[in-house]
C-alpha atoms as a PDB file:
ATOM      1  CA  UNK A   1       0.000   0.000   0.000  1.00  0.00           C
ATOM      2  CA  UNK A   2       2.369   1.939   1.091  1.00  0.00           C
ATOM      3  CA  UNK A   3       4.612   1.826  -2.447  1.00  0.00           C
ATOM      4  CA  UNK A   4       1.062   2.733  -4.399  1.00  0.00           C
ATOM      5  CA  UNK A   5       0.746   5.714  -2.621  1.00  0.00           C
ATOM      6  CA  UNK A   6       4.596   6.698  -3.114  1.00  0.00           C
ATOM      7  CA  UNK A   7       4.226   5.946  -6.814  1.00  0.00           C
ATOM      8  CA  UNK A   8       1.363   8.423  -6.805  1.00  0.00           C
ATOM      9  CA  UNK A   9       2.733  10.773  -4.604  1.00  0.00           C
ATOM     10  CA  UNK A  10       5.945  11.439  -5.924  1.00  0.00           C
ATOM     11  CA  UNK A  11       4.357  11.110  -9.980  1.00  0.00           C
ATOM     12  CA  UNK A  12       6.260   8.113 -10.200  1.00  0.00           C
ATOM     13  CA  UNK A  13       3.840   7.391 -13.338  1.00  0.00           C
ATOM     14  CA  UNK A  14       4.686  10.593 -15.646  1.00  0.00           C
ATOM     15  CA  UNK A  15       7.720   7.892 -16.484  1.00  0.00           C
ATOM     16  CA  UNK A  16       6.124   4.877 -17.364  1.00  0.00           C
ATOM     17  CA  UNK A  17       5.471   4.894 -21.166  1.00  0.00           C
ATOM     18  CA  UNK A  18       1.643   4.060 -22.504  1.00  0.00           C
ATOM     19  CA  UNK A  19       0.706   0.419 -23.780  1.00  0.00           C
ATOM     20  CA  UNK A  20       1.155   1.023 -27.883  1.00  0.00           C
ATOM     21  CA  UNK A  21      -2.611   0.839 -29.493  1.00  0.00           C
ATOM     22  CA  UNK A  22      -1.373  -2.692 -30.687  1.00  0.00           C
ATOM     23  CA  UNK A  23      -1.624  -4.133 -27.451  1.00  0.00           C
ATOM     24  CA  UNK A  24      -4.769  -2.087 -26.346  1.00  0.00           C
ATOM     25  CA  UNK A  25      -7.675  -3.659 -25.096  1.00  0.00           C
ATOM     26  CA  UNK A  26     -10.019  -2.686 -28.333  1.00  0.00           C
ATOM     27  CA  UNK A  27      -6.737  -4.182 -30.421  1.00  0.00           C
ATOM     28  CA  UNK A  28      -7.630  -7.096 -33.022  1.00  0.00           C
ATOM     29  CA  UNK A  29      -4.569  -9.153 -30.949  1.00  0.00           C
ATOM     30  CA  UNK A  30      -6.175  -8.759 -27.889  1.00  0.00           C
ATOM     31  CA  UNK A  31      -9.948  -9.577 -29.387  1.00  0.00           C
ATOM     32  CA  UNK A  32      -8.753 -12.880 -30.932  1.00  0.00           C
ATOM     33  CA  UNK A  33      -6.731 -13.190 -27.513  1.00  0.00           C
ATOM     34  CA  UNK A  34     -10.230 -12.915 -25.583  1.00  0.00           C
ATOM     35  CA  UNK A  35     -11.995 -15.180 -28.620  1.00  0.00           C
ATOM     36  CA  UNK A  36      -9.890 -17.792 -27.810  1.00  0.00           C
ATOM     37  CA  UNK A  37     -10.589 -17.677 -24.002  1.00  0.00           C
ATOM     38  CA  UNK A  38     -13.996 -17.624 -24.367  1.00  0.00           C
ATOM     39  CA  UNK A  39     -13.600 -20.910 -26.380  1.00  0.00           C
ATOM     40  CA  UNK A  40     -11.776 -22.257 -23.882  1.00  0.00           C
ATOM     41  CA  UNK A  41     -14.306 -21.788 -21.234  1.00  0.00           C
ATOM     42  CA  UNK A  42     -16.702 -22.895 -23.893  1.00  0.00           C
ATOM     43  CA  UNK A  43     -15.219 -26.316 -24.290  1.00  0.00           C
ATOM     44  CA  UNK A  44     -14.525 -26.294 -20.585  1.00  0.00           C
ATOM     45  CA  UNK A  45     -18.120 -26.389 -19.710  1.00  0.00           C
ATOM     46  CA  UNK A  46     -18.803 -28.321 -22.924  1.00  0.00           C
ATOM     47  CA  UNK A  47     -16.774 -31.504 -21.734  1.00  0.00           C
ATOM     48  CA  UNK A  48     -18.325 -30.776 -18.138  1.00  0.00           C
ATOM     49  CA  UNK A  49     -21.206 -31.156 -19.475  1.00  0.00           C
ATOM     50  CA  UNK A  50     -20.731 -34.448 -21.473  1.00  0.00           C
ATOM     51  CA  UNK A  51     -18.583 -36.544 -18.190  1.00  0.00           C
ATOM     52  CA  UNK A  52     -20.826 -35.102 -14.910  1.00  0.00           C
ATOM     53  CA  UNK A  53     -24.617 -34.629 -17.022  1.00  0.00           C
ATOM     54  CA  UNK A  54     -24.599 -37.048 -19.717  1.00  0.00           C
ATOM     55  CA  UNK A  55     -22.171 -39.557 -17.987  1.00  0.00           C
ATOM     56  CA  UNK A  56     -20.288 -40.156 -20.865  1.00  0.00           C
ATOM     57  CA  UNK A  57     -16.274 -40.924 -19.869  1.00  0.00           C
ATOM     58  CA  UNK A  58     -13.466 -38.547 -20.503  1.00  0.00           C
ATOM     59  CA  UNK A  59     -11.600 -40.412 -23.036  1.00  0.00           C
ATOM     60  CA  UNK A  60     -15.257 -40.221 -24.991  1.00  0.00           C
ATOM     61  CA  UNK A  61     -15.375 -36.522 -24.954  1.00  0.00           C
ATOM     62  CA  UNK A  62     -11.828 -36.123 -25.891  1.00  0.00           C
ATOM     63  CA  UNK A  63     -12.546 -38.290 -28.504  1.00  0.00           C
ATOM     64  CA  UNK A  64     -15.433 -35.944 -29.452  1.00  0.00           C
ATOM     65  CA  UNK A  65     -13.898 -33.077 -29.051  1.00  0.00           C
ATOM     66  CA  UNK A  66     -11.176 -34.646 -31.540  1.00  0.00           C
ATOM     67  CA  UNK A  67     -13.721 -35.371 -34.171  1.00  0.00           C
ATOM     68  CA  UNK A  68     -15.043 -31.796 -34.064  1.00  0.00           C
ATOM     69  CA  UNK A  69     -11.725 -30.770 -34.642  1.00  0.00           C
ATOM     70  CA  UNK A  70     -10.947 -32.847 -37.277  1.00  0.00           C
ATOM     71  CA  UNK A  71     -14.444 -31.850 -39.123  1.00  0.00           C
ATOM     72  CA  UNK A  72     -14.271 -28.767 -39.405  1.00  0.00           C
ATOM     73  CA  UNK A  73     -10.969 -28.220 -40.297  1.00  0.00           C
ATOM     74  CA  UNK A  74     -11.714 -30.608 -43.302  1.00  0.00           C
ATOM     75  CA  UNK A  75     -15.172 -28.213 -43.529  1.00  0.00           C
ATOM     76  CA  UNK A  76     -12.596 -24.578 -43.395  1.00  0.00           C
ATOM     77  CA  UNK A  77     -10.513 -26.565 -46.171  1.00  0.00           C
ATOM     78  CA  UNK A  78     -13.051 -27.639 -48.162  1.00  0.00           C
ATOM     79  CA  UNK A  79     -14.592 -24.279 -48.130  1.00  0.00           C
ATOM     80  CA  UNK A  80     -11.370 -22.506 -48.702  1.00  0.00           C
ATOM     81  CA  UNK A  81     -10.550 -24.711 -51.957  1.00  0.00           C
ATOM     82  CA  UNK A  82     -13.847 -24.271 -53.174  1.00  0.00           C
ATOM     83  CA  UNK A  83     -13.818 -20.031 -52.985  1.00  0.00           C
ATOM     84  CA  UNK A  84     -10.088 -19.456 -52.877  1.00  0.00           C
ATOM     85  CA  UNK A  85      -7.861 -18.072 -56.160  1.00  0.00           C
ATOM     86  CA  UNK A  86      -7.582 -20.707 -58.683  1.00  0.00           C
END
């Protein structure tokens, strides 16, 4: 507590350089950086959901959660080589 009120006190902060607009909290970085999280949490709940509600065992929602992955990143590939540059 006591430092905090230094650092105010004696404008300790006047030296401390601003965080560049890249890193910003509106920044695309830090958007995809809170997308991701979100997913996280999303699958987080998602194989909660499948082991403690549904009863199904871990290595079956890993093995789920696999699949998905594997689907649709055949899906984004397919769909890329259909609409990208020939």
């Amino acid at each position: 507590k006591t430092d905090f009120i230094n650092f105010i006190n004696d404008q300790e902060w006047k030296s401390i350089e601003p965080v560049s607009s890249w890193f910003g909290p509106s920044s695309f970085l830090m958007s995809s950086m809170s997308a991701l999280f979100q997913l996280s949490m999303w699958i987080r709940h998602g194989h909660g959901y499948l082991t403690e509600n549904l009863g199904i065992p871990v290595w079956g929602s890993y093995a789920l959660f696999g699949l998905a992955t594997l689907f649709s990143g055949l899906i984004l590939g397919l769909v890329s080589e259909a609409f990208g540059p020939d």
